[in-house]
PDB file of N, CA and C in Angstrom:
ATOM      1  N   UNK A   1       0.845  -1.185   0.000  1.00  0.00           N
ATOM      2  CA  UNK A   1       0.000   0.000   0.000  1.00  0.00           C
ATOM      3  C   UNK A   1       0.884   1.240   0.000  1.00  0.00           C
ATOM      4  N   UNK A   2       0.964   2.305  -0.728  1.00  0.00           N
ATOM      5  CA  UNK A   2       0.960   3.643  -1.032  1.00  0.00           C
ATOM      6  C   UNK A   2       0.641   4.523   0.218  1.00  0.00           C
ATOM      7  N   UNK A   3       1.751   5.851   0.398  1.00  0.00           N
ATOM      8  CA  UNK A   3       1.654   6.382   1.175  1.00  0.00           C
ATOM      9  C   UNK A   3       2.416   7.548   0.585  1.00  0.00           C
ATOM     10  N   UNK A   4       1.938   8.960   0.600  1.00  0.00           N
ATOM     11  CA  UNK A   4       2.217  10.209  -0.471  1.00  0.00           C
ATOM     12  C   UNK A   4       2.067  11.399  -0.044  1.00  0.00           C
ATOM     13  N   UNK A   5       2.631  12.365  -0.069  1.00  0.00           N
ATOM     14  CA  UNK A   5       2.655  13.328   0.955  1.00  0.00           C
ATOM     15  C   UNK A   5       3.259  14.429  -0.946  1.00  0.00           C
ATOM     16  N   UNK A   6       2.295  15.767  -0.594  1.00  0.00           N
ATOM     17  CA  UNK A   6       2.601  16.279  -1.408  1.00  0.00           C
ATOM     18  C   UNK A   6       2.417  18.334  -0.960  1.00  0.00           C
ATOM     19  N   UNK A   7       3.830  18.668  -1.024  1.00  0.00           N
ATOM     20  CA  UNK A   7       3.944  19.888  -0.834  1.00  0.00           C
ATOM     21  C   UNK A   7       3.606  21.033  -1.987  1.00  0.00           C
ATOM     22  N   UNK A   8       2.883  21.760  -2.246  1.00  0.00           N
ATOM     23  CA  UNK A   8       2.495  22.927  -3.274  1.00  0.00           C
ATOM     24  C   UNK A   8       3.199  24.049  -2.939  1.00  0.00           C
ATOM     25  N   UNK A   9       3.891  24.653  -4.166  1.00  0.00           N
ATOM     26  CA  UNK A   9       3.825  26.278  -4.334  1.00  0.00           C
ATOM     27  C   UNK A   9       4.821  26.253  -3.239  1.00  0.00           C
ATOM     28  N   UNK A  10       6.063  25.464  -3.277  1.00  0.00           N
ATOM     29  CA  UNK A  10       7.355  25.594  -2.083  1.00  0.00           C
ATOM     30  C   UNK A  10       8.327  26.796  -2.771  1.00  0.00           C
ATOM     31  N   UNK A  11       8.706  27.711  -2.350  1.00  0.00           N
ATOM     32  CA  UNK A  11       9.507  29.059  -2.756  1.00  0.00           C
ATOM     33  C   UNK A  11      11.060  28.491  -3.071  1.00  0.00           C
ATOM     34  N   UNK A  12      10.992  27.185  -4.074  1.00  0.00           N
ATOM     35  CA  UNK A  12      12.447  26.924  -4.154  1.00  0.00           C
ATOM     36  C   UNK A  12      12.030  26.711  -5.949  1.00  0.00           C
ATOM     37  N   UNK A  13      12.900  27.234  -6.964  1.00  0.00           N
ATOM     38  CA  UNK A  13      13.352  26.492  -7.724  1.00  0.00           C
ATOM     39  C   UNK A  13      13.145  25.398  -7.617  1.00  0.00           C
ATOM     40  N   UNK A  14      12.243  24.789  -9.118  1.00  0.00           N
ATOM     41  CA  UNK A  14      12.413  23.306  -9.535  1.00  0.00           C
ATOM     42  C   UNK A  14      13.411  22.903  -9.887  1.00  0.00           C
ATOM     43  N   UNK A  15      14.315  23.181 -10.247  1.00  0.00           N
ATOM     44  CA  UNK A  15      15.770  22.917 -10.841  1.00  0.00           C
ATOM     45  C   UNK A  15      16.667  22.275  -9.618  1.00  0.00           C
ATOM     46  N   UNK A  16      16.670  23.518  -8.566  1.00  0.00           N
ATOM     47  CA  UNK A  16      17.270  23.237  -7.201  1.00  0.00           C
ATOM     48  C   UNK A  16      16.884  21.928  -6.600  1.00  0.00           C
ATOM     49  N   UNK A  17      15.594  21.491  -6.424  1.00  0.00           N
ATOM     50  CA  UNK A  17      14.983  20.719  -5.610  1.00  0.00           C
ATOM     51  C   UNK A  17      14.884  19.736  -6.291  1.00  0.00           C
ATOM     52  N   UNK A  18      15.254  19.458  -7.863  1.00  0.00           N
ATOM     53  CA  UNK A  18      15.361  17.836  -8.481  1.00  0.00           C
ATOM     54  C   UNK A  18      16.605  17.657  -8.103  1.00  0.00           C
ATOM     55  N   UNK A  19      17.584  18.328  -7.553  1.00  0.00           N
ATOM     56  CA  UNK A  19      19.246  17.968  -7.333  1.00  0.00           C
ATOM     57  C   UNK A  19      18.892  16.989  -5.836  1.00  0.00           C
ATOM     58  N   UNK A  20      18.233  17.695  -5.336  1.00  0.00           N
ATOM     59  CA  UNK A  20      18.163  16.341  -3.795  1.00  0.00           C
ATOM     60  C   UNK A  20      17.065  15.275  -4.097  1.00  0.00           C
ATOM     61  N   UNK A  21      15.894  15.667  -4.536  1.00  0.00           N
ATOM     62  CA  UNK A  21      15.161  14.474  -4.678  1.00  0.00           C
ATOM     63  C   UNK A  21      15.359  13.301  -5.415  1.00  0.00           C
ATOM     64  N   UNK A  22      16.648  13.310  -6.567  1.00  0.00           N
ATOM     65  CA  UNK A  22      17.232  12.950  -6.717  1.00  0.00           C
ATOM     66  C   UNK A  22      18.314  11.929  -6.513  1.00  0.00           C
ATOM     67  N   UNK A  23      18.939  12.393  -5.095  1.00  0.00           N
ATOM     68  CA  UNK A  23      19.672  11.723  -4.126  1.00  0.00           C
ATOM     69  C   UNK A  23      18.874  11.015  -3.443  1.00  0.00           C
ATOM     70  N   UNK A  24      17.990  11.210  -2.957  1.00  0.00           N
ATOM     71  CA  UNK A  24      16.541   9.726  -2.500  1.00  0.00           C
ATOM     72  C   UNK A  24      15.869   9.074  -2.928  1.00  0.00           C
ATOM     73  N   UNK A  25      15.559   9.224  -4.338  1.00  0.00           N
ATOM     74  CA  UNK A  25      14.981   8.477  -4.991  1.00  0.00           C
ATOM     75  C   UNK A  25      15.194   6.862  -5.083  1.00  0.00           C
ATOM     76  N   UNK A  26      14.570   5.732  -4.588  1.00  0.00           N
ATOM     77  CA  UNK A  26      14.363   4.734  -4.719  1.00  0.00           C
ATOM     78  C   UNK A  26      15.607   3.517  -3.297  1.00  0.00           C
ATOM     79  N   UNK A  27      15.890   4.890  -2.596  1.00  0.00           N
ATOM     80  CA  UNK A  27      16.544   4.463  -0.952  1.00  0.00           C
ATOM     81  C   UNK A  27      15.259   4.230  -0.209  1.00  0.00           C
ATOM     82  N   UNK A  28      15.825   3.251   0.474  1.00  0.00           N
ATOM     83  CA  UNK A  28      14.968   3.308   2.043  1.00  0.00           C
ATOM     84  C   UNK A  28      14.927   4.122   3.042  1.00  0.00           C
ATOM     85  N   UNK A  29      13.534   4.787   3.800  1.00  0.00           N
ATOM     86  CA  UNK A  29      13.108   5.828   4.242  1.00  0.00           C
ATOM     87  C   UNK A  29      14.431   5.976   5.405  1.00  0.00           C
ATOM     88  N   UNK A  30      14.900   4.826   5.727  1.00  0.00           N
ATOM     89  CA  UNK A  30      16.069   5.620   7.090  1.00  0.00           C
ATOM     90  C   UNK A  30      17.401   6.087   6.121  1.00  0.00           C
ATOM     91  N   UNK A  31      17.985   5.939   5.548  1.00  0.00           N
ATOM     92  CA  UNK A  31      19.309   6.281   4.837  1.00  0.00           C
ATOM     93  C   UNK A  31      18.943   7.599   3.926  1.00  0.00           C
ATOM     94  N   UNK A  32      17.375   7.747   3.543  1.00  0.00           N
ATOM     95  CA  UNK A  32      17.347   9.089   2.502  1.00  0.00           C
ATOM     96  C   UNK A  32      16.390   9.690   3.886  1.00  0.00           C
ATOM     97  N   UNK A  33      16.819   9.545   5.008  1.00  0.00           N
ATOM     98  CA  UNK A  33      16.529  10.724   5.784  1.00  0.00           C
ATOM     99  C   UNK A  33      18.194  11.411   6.703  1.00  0.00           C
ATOM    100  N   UNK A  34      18.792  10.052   6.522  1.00  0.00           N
ATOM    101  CA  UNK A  34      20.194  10.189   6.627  1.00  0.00           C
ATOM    102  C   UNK A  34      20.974  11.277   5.372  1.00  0.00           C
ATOM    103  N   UNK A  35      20.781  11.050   4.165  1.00  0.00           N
ATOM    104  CA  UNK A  35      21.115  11.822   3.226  1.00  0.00           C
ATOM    105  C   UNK A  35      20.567  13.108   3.482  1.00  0.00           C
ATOM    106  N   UNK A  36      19.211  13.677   3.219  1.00  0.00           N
ATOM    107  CA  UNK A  36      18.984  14.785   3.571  1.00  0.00           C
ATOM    108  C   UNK A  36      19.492  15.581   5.257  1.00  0.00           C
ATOM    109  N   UNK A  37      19.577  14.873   6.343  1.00  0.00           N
ATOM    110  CA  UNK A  37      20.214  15.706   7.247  1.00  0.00           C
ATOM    111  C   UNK A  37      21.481  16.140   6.933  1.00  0.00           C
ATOM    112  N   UNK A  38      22.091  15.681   6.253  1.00  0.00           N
ATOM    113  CA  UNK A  38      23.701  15.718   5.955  1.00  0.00           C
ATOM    114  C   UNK A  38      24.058  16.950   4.478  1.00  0.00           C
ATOM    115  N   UNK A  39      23.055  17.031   4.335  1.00  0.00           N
ATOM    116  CA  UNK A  39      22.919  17.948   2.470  1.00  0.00           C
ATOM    117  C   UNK A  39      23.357  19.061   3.122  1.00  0.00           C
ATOM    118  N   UNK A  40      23.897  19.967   2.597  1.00  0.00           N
ATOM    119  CA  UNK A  40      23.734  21.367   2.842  1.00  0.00           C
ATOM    120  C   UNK A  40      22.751  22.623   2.185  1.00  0.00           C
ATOM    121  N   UNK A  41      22.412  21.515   1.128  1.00  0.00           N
ATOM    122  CA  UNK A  41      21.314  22.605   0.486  1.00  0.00           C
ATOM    123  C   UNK A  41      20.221  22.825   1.483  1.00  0.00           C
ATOM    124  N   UNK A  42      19.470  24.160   0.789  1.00  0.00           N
ATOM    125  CA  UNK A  42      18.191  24.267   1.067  1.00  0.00           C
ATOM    126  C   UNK A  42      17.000  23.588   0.821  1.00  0.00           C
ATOM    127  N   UNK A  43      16.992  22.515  -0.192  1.00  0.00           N
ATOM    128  CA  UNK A  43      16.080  21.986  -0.642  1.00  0.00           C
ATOM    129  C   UNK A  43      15.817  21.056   0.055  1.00  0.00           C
ATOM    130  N   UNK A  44      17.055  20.683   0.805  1.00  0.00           N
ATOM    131  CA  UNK A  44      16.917  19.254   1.553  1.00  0.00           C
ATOM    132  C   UNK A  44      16.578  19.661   2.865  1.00  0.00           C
ATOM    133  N   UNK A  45      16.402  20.779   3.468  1.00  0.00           N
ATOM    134  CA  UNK A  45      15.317  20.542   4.339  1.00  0.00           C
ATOM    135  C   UNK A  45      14.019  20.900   3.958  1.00  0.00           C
ATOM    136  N   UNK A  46      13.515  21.202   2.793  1.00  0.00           N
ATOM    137  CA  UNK A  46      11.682  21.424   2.831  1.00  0.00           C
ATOM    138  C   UNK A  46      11.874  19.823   2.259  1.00  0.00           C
ATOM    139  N   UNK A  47      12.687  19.080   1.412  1.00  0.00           N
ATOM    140  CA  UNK A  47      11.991  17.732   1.264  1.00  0.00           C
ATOM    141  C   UNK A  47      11.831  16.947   2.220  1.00  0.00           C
ATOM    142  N   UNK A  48      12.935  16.893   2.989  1.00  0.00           N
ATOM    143  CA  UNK A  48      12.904  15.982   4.489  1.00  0.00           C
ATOM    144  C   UNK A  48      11.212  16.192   5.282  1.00  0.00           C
ATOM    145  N   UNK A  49      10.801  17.269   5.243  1.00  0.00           N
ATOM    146  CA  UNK A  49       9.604  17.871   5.757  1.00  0.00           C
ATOM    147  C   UNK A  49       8.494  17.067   4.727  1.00  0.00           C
ATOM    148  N   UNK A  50       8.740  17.203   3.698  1.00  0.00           N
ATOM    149  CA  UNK A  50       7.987  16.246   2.851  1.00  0.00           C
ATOM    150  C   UNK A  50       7.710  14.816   3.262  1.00  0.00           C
ATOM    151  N   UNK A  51       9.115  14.165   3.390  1.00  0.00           N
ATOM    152  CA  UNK A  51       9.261  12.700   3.939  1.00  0.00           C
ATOM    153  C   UNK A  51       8.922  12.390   4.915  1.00  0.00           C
ATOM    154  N   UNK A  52       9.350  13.372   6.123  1.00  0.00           N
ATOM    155  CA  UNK A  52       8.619  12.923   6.866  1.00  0.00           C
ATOM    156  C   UNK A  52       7.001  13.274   6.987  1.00  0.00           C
ATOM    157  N   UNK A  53       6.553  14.140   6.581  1.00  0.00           N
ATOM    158  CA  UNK A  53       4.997  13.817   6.313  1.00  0.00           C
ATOM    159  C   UNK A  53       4.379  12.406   5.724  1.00  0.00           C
ATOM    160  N   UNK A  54       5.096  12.279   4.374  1.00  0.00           N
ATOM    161  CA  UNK A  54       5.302  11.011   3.961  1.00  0.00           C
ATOM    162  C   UNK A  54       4.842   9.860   4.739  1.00  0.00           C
ATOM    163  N   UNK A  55       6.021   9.701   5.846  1.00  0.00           N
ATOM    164  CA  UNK A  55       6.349   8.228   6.716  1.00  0.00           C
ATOM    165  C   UNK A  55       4.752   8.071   7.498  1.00  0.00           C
ATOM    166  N   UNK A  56       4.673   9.955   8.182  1.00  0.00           N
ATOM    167  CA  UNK A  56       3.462   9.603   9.262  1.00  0.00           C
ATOM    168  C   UNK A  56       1.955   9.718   8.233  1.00  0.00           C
ATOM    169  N   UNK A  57       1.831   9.778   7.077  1.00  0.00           N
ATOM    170  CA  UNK A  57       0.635   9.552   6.656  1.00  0.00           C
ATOM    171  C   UNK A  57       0.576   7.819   6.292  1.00  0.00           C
ATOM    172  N   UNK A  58       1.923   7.373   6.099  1.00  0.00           N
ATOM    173  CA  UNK A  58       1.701   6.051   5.990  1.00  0.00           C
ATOM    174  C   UNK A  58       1.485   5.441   7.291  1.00  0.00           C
ATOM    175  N   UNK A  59       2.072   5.549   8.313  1.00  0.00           N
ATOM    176  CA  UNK A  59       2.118   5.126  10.091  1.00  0.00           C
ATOM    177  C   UNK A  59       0.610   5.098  10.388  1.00  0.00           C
ATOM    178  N   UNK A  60      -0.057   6.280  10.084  1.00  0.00           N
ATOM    179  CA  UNK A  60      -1.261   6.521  10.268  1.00  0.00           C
ATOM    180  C   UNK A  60      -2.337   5.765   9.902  1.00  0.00           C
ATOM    181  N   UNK A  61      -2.012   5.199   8.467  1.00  0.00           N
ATOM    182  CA  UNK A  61      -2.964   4.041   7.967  1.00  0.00           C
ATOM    183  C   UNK A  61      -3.188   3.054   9.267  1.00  0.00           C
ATOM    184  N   UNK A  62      -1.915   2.294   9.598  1.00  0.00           N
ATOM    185  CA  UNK A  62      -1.945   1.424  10.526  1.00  0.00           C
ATOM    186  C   UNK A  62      -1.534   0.363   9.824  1.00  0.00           C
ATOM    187  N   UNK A  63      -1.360  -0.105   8.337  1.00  0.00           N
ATOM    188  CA  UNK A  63      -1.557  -1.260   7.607  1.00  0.00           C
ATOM    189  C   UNK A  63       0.124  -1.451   7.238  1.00  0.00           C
ATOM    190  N   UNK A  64       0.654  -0.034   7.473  1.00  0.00           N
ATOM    191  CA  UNK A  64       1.989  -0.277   7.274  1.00  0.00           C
ATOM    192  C   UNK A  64       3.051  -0.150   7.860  1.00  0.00           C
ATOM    193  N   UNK A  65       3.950  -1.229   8.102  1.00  0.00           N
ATOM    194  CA  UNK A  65       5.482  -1.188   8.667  1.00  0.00           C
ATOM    195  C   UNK A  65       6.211   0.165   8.479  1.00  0.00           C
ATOM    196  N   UNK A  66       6.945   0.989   9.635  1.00  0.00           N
ATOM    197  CA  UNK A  66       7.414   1.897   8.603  1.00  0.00           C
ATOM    198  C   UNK A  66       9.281   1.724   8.686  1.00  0.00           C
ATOM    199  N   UNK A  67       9.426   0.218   9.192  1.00  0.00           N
ATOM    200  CA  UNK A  67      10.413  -0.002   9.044  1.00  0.00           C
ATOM    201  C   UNK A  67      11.016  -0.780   7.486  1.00  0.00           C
ATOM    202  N   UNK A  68       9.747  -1.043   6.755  1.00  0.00           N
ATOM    203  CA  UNK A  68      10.245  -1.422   5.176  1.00  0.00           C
ATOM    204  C   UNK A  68       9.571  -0.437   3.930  1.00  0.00           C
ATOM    205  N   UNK A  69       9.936   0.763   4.636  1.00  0.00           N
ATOM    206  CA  UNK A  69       8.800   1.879   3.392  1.00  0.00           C
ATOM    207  C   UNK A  69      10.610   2.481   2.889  1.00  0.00           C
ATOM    208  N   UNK A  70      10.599   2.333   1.721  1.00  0.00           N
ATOM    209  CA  UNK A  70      11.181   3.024   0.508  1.00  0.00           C
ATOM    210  C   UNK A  70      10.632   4.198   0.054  1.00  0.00           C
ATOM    211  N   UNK A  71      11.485   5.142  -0.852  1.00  0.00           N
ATOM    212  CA  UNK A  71      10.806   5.806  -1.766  1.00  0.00           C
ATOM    213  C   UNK A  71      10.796   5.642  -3.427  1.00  0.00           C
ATOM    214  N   UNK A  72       9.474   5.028  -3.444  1.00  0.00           N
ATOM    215  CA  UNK A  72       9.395   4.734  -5.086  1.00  0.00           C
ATOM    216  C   UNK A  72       9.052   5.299  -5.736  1.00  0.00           C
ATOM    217  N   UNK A  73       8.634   7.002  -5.597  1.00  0.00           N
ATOM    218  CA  UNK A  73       8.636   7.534  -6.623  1.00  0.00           C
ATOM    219  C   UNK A  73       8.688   9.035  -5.527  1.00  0.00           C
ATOM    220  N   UNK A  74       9.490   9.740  -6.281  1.00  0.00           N
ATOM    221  CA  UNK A  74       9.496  11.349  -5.999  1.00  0.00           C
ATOM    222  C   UNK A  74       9.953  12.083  -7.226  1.00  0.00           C
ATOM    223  N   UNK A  75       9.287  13.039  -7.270  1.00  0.00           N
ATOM    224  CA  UNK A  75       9.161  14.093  -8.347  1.00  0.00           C
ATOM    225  C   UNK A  75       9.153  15.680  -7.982  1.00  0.00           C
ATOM    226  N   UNK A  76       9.656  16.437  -8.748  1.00  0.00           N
ATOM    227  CA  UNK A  76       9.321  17.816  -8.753  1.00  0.00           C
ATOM    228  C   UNK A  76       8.568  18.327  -9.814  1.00  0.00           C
ATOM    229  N   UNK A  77       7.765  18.985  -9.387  1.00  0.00           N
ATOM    230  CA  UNK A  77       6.764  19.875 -10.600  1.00  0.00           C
ATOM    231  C   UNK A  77       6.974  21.213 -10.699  1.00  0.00           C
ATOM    232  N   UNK A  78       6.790  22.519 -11.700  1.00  0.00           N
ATOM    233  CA  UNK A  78       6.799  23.645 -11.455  1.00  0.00           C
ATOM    234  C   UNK A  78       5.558  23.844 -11.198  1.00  0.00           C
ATOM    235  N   UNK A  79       5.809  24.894 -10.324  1.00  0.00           N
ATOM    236  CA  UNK A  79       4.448  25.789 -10.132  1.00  0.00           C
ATOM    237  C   UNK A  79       4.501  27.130 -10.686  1.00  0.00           C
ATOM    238  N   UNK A  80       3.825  27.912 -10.247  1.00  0.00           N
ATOM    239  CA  UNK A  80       3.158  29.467 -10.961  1.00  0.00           C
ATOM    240  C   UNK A  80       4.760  30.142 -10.939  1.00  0.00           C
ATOM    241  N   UNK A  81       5.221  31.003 -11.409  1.00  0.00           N
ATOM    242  CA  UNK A  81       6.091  31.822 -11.304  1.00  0.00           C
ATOM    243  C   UNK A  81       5.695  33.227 -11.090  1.00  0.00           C
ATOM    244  N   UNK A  82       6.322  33.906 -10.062  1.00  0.00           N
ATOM    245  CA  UNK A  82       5.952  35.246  -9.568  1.00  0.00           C
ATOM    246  C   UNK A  82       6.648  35.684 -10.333  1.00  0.00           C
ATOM    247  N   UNK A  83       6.361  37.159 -10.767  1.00  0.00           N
ATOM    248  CA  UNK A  83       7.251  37.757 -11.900  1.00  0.00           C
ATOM    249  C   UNK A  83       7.005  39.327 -11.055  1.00  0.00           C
ATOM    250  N   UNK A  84       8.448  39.561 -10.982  1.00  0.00           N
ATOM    251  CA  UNK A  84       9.226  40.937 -10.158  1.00  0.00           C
ATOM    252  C   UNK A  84      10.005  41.617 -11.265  1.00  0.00           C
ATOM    253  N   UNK A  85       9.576  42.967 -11.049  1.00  0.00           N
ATOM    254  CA  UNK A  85      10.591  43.714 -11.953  1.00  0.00           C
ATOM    255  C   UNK A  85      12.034  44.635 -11.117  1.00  0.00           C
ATOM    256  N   UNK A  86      13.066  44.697 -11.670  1.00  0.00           N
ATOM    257  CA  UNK A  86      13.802  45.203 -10.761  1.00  0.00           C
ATOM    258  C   UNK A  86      14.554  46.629 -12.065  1.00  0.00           C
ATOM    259  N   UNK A  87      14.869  47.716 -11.494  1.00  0.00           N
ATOM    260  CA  UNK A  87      15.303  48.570 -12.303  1.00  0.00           C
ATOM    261  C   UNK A  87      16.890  48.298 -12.807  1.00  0.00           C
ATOM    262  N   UNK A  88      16.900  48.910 -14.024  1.00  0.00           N
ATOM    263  CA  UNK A  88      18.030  48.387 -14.488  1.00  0.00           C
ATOM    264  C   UNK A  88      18.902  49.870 -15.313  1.00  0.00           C
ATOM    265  N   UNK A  89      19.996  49.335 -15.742  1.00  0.00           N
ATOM    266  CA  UNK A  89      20.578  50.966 -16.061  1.00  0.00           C
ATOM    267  C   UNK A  89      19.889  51.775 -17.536  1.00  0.00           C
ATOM    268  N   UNK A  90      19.863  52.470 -17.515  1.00  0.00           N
ATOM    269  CA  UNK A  90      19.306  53.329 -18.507  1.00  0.00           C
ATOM    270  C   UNK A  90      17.814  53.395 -18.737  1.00  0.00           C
ATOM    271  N   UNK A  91      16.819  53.189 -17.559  1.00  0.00           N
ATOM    272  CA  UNK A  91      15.704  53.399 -17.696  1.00  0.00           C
ATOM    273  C   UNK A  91      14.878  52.255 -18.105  1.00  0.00           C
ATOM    274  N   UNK A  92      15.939  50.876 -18.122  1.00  0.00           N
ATOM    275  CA  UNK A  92      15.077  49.838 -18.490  1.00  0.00           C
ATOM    276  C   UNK A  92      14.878  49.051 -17.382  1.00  0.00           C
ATOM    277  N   UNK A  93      14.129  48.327 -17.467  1.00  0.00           N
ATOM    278  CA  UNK A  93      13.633  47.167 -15.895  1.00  0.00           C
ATOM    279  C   UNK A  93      13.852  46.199 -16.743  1.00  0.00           C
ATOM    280  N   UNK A  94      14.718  44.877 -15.971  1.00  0.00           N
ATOM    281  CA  UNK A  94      14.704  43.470 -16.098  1.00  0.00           C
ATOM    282  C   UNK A  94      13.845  42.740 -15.262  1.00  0.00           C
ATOM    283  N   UNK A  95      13.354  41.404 -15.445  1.00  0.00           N
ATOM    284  CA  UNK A  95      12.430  40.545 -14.984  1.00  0.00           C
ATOM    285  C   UNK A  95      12.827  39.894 -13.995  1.00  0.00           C
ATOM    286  N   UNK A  96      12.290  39.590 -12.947  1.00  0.00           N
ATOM    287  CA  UNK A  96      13.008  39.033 -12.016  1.00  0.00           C
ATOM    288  C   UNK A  96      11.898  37.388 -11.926  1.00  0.00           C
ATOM    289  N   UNK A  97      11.812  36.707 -11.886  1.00  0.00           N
ATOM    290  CA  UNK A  97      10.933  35.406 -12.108  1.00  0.00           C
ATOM    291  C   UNK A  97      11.272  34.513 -10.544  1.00  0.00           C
ATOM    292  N   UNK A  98      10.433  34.541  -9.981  1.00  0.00           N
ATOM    293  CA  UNK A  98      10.370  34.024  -8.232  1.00  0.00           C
ATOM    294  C   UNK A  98       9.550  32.302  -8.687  1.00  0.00           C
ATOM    295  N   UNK A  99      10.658  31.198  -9.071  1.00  0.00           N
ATOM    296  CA  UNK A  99       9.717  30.090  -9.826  1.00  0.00           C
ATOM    297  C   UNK A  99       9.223  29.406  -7.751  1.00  0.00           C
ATOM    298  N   UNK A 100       8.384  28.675  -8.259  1.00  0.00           N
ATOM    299  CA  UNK A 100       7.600  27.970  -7.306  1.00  0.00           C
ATOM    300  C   UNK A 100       8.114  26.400  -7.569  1.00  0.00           C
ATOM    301  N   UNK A 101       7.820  25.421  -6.521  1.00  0.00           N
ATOM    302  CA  UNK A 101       7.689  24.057  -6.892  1.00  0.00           C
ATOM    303  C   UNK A 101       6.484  23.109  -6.043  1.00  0.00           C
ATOM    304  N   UNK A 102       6.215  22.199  -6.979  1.00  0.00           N
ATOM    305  CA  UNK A 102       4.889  20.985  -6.429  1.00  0.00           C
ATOM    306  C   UNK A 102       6.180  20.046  -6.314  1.00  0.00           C
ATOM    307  N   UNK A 103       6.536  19.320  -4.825  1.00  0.00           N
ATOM    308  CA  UNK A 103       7.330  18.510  -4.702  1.00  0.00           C
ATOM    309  C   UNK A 103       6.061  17.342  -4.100  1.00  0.00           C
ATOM    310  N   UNK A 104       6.693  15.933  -4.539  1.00  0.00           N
ATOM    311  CA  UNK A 104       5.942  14.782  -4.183  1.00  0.00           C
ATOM    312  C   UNK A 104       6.704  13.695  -3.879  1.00  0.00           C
ATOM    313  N   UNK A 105       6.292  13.036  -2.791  1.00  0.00           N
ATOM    314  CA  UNK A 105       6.956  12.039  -2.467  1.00  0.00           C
ATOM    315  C   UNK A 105       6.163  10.903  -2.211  1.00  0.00           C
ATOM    316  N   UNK A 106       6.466   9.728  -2.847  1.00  0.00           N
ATOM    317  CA  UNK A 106       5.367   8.544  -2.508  1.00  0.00           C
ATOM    318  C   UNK A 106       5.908   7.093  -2.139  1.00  0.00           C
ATOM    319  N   UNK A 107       5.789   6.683  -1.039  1.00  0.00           N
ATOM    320  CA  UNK A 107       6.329   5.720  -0.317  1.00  0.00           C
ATOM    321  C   UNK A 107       5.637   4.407  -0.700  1.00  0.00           C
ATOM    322  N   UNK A 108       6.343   3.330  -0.737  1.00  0.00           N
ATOM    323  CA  UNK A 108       6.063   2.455  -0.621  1.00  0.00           C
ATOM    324  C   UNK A 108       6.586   1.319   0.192  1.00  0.00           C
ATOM    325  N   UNK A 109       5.672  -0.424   0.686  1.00  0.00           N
ATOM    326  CA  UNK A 109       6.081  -1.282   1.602  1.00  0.00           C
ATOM    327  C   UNK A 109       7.208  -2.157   0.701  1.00  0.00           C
ATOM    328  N   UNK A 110       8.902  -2.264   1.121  1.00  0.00           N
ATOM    329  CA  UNK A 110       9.295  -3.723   0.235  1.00  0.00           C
ATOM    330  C   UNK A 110       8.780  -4.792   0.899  1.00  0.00           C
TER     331      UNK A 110
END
């Protein structure tokens, strides 16, 4: 049984946040919580926050061990992009683009 925890509209770069989800993809839930404490990025603590949402929506069922939950599938999505203008020399403004991300994480029992 499936267990999925899904964060919207997180203020990180999608780009940024496929570099760690990445690094967990298809580990078991204790070693890719080991990986993310140890990251120095930023991304790896809003995913860890993910995972562990993750673990306790599966715990919660009751039906599942959460000593054999993996992650079999995690993904990043873009979301909306905020668009900021910032002034620039000679009277022109450049774009400033604030991207968003839909991060997902979905556990499963081996």
């Amino acid at each position: 049984m499936e267990a999925r925890a899904v964060l919207r509209y997180a203020r990180i770069s999608p780009l940024k946040a496929r570099l760690v989800v990445d690094l967990i993809r298809g580990k078991d839930v204790n070693s890719a919580l080991t990986i993310l404490n140890f990251s120095k990025k930023k991304a790896a603590k809003i995913v860890k926050k993910v995972l562990e949402s993750a673990i306790a929506n599966a715990v919660q069922t009751g039906e599942i061990d959460p000593d054999n939950l993996y992650v079999k599938r995690a993904f990043v999505d873009q979301g909306p992009v905020m668009k900021r203008y910032r002034a620039a020399a000679m009277g022109r403004a450049h774009m400033i683009r604030k991207r968003t991300s839909h991060i997902t994480i979905i556990l499963d029992e081996r």
